[in-house]
PDB file of N, CA and C in Angstrom:
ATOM      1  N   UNK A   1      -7.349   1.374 -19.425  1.00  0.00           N
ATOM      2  CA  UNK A   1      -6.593   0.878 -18.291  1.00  0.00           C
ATOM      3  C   UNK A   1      -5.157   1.379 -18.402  1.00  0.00           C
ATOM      4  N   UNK A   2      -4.637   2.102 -17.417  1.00  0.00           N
ATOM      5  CA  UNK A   2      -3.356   2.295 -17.392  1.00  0.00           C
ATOM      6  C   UNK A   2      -2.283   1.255 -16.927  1.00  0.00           C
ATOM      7  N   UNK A   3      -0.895   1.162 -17.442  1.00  0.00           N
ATOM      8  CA  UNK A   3       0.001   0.147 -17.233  1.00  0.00           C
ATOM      9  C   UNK A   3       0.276   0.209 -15.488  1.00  0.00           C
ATOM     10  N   UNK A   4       0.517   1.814 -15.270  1.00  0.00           N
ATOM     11  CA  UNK A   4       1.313   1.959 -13.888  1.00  0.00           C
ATOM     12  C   UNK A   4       0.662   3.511 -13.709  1.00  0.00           C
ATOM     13  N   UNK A   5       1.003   3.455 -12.432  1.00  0.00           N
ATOM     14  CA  UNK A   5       0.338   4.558 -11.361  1.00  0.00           C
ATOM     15  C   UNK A   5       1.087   5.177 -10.746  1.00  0.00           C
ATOM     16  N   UNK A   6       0.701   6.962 -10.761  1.00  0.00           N
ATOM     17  CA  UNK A   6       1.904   7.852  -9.950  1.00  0.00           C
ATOM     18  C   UNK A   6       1.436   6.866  -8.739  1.00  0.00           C
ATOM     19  N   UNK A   7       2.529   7.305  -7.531  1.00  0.00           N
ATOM     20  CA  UNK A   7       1.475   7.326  -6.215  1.00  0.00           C
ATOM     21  C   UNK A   7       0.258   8.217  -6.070  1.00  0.00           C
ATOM     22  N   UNK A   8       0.392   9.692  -5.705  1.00  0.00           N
ATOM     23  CA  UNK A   8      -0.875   9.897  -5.688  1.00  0.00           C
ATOM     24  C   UNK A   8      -1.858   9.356  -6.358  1.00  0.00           C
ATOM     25  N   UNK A   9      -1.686   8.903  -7.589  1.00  0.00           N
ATOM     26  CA  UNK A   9      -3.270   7.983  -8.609  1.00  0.00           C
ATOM     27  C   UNK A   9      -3.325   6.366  -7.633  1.00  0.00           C
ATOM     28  N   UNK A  10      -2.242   5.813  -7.084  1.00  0.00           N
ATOM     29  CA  UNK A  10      -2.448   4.335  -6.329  1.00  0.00           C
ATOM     30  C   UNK A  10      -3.490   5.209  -4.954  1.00  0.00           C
ATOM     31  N   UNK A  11      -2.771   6.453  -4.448  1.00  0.00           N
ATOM     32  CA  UNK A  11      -3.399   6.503  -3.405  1.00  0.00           C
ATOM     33  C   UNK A  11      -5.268   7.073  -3.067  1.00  0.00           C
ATOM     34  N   UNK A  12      -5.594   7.514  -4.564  1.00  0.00           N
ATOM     35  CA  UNK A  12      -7.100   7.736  -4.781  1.00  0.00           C
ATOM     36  C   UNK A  12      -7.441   6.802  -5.288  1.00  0.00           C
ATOM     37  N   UNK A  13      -6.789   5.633  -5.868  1.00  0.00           N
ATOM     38  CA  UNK A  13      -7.611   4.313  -6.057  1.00  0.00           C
ATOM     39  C   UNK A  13      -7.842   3.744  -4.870  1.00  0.00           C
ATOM     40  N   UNK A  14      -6.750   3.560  -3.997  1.00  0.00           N
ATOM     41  CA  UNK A  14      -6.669   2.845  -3.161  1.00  0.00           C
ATOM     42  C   UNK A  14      -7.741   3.295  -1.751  1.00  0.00           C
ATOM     43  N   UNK A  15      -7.436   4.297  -1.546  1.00  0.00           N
ATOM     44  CA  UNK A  15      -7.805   5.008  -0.532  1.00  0.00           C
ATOM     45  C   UNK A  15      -7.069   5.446   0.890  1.00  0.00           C
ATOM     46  N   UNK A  16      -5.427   5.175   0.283  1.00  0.00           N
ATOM     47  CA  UNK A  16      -4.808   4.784   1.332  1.00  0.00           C
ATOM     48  C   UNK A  16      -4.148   6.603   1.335  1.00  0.00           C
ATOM     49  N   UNK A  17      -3.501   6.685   2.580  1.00  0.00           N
ATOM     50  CA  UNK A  17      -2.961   8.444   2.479  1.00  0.00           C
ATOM     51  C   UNK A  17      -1.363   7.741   2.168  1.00  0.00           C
ATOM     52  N   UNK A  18      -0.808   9.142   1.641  1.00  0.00           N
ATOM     53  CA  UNK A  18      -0.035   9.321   0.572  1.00  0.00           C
ATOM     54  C   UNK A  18       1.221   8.589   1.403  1.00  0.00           C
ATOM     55  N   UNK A  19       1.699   9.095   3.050  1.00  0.00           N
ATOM     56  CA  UNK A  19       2.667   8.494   4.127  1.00  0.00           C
ATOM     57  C   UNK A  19       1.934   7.346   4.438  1.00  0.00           C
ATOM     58  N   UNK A  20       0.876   6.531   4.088  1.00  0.00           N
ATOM     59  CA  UNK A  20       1.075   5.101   4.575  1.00  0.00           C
ATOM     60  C   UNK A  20       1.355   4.521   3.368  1.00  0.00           C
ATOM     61  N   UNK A  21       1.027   4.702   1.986  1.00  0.00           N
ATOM     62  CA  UNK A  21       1.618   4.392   0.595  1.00  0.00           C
ATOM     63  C   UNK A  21       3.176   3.767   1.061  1.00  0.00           C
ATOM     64  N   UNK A  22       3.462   5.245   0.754  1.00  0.00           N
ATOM     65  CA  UNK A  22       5.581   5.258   1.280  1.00  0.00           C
ATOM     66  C   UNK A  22       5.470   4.337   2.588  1.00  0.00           C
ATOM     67  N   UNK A  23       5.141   4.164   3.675  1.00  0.00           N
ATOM     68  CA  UNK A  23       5.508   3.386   4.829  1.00  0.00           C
ATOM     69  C   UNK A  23       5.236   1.914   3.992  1.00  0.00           C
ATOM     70  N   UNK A  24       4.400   1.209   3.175  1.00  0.00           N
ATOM     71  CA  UNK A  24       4.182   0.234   3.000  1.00  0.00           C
ATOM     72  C   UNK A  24       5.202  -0.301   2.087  1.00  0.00           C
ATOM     73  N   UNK A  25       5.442   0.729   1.295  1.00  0.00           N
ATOM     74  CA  UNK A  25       6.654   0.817  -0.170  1.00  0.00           C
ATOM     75  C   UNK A  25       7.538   0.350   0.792  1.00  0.00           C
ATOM     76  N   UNK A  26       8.252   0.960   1.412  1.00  0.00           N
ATOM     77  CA  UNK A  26       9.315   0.888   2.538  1.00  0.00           C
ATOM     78  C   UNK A  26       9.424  -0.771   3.082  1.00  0.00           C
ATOM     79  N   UNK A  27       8.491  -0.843   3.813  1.00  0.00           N
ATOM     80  CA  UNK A  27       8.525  -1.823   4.205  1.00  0.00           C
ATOM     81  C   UNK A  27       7.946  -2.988   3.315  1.00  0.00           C
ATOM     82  N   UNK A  28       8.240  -3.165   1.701  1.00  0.00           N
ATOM     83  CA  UNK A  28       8.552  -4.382   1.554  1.00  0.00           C
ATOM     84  C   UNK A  28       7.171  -4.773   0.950  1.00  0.00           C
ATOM     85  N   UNK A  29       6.007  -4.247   1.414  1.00  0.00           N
ATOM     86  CA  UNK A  29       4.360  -4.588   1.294  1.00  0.00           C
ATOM     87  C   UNK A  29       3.854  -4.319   0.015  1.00  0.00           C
ATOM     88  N   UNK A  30       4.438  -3.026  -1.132  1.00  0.00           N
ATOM     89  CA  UNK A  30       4.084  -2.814  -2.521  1.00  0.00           C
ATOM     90  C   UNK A  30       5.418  -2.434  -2.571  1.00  0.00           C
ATOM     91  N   UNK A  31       5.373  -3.541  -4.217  1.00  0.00           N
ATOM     92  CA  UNK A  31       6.884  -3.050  -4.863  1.00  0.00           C
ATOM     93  C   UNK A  31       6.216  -1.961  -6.291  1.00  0.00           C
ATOM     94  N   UNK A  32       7.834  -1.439  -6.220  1.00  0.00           N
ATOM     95  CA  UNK A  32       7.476  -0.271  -6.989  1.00  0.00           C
ATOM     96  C   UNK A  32       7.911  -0.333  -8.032  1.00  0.00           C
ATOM     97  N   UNK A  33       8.402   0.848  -9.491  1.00  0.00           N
ATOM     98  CA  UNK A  33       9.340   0.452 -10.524  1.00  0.00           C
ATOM     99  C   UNK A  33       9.605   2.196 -10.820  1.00  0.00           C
ATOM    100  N   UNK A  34      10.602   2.090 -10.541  1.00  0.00           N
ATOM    101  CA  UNK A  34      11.143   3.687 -10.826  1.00  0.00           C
ATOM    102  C   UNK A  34      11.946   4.127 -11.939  1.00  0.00           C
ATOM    103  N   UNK A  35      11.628   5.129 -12.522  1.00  0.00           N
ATOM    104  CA  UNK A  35      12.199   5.558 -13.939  1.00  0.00           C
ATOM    105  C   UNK A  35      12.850   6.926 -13.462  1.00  0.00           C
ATOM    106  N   UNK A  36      13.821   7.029 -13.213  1.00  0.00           N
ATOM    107  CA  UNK A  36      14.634   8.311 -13.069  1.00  0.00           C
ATOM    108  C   UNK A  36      14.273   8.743 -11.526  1.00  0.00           C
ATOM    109  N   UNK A  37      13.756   9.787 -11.637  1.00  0.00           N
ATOM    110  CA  UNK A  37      12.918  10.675 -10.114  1.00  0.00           C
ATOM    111  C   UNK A  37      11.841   9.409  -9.852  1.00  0.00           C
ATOM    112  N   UNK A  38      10.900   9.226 -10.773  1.00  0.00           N
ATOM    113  CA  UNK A  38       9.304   8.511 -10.881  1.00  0.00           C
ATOM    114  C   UNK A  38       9.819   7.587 -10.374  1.00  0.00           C
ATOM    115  N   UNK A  39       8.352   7.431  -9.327  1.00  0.00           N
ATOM    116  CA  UNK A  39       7.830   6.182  -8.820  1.00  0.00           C
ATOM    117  C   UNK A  39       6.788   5.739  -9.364  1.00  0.00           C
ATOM    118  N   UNK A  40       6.481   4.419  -9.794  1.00  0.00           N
ATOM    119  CA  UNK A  40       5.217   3.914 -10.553  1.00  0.00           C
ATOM    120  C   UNK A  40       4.887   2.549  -9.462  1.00  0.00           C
ATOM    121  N   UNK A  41       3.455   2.415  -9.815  1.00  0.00           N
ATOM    122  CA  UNK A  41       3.281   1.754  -9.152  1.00  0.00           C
ATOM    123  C   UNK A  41       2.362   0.266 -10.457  1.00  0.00           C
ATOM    124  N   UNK A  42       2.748  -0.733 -10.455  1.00  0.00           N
ATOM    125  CA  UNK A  42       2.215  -1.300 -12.103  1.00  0.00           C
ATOM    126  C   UNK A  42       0.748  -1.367 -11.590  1.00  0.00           C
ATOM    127  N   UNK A  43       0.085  -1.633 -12.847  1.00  0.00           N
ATOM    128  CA  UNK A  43      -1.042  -2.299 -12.594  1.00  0.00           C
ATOM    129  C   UNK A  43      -1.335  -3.435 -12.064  1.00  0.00           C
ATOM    130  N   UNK A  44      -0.367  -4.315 -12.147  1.00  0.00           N
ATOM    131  CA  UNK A  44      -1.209  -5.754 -11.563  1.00  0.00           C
ATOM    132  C   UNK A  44      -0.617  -5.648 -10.247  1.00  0.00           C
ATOM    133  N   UNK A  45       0.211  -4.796  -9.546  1.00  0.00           N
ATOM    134  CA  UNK A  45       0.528  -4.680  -8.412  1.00  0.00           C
ATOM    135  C   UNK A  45      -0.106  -3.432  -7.521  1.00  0.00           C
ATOM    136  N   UNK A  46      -0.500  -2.681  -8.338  1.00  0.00           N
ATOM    137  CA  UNK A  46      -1.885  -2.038  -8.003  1.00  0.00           C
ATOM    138  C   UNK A  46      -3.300  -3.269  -7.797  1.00  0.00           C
ATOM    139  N   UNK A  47      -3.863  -4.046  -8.618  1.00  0.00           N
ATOM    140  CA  UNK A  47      -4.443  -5.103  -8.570  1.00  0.00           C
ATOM    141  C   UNK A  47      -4.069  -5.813  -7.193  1.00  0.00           C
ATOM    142  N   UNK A  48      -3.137  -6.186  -7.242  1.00  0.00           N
ATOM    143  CA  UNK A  48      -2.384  -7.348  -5.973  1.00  0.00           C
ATOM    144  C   UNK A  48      -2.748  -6.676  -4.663  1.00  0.00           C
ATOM    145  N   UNK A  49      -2.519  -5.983  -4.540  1.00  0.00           N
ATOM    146  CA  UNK A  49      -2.337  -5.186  -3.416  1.00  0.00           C
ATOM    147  C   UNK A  49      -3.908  -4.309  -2.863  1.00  0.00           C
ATOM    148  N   UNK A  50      -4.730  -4.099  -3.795  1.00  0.00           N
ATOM    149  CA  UNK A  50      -6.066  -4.324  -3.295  1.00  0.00           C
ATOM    150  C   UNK A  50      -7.039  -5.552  -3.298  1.00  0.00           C
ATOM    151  N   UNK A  51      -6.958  -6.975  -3.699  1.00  0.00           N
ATOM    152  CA  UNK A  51      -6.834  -7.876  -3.773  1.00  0.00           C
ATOM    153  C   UNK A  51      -6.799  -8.204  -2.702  1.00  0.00           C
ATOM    154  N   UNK A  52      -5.425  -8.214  -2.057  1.00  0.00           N
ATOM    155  CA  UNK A  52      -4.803  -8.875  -0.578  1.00  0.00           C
ATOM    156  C   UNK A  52      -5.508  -8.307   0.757  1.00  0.00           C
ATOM    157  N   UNK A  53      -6.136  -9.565   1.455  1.00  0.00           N
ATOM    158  CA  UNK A  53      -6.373  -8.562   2.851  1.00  0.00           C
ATOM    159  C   UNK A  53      -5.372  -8.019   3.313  1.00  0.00           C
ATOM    160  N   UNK A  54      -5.828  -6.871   4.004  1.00  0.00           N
ATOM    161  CA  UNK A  54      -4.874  -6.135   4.660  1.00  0.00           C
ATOM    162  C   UNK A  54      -4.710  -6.530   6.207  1.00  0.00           C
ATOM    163  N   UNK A  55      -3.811  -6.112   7.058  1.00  0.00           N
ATOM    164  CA  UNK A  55      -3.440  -6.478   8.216  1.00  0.00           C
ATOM    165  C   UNK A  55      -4.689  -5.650   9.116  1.00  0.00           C
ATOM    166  N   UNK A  56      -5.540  -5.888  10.124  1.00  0.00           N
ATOM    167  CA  UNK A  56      -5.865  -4.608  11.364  1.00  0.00           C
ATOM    168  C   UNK A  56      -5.178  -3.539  11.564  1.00  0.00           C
ATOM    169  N   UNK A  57      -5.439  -2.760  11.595  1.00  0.00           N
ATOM    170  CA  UNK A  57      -4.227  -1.094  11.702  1.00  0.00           C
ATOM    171  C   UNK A  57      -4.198  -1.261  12.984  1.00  0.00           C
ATOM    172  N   UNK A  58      -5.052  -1.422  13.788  1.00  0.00           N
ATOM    173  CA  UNK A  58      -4.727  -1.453  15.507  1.00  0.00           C
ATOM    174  C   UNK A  58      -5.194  -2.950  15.880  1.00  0.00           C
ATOM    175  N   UNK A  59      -4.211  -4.382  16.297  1.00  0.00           N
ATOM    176  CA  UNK A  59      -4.076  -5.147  16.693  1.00  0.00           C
ATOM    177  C   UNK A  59      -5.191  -5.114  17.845  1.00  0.00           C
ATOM    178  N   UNK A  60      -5.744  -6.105  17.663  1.00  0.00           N
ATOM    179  CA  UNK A  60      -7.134  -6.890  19.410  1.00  0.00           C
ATOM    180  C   UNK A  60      -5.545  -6.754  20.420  1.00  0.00           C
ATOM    181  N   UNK A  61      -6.081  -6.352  21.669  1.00  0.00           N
ATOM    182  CA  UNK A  61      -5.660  -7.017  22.545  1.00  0.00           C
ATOM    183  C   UNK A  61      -5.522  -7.860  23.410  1.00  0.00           C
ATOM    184  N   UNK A  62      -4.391  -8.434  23.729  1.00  0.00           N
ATOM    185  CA  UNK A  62      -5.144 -10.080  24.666  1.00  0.00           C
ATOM    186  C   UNK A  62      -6.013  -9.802  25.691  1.00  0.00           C
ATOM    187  N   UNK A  63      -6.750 -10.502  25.994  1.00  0.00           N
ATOM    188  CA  UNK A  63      -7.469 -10.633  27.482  1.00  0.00           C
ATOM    189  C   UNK A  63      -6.780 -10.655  28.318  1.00  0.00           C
ATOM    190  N   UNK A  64      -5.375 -11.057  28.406  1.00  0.00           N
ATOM    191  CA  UNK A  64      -4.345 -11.126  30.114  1.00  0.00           C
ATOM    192  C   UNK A  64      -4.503  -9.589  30.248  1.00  0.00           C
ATOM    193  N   UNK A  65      -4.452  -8.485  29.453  1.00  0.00           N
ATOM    194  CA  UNK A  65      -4.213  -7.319  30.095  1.00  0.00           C
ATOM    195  C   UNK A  65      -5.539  -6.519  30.731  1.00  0.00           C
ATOM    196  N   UNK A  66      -6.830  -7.035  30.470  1.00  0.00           N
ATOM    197  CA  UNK A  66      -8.081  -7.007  31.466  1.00  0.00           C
ATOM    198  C   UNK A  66      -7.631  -6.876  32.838  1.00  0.00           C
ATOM    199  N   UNK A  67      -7.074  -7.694  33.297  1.00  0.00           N
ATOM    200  CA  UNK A  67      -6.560  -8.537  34.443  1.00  0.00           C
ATOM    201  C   UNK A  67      -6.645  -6.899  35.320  1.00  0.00           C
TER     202      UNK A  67
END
């Protein structure tokens, strides 16, 4: 078991592509831990974060807009 994860290694665990990784980093959704240049991503926040449901990528829309 590794401690922490480049991104690309979160993003072949995960399955997620490499710009929604960074968009999620960004916004707050996976925290990271950076050593110089490196971005790591830990293990139990690798864990956490597949763990957690995720949001719908494209939101239902209401029924008023049927109309």
């Amino acid at each position: 078991m590794k401690l922490r994860y480049t991104i690309p290694e979160f993003c072949q665990l995960t399955g997620l592509s490499r710009s929604k990784a960074y968009e999620r980093i960004r916004l707050g959704q996976i925290s990271v831990i950076k050593d110089g240049f490196q971005t790591f991503i830990s293990h139990d926040e690798a864990t956490r974060y597949a763990v957690t449901p995720q949001p719908a990528a494209y939101p239902r829309r209401s029924d008023s807009s049927a109309a």
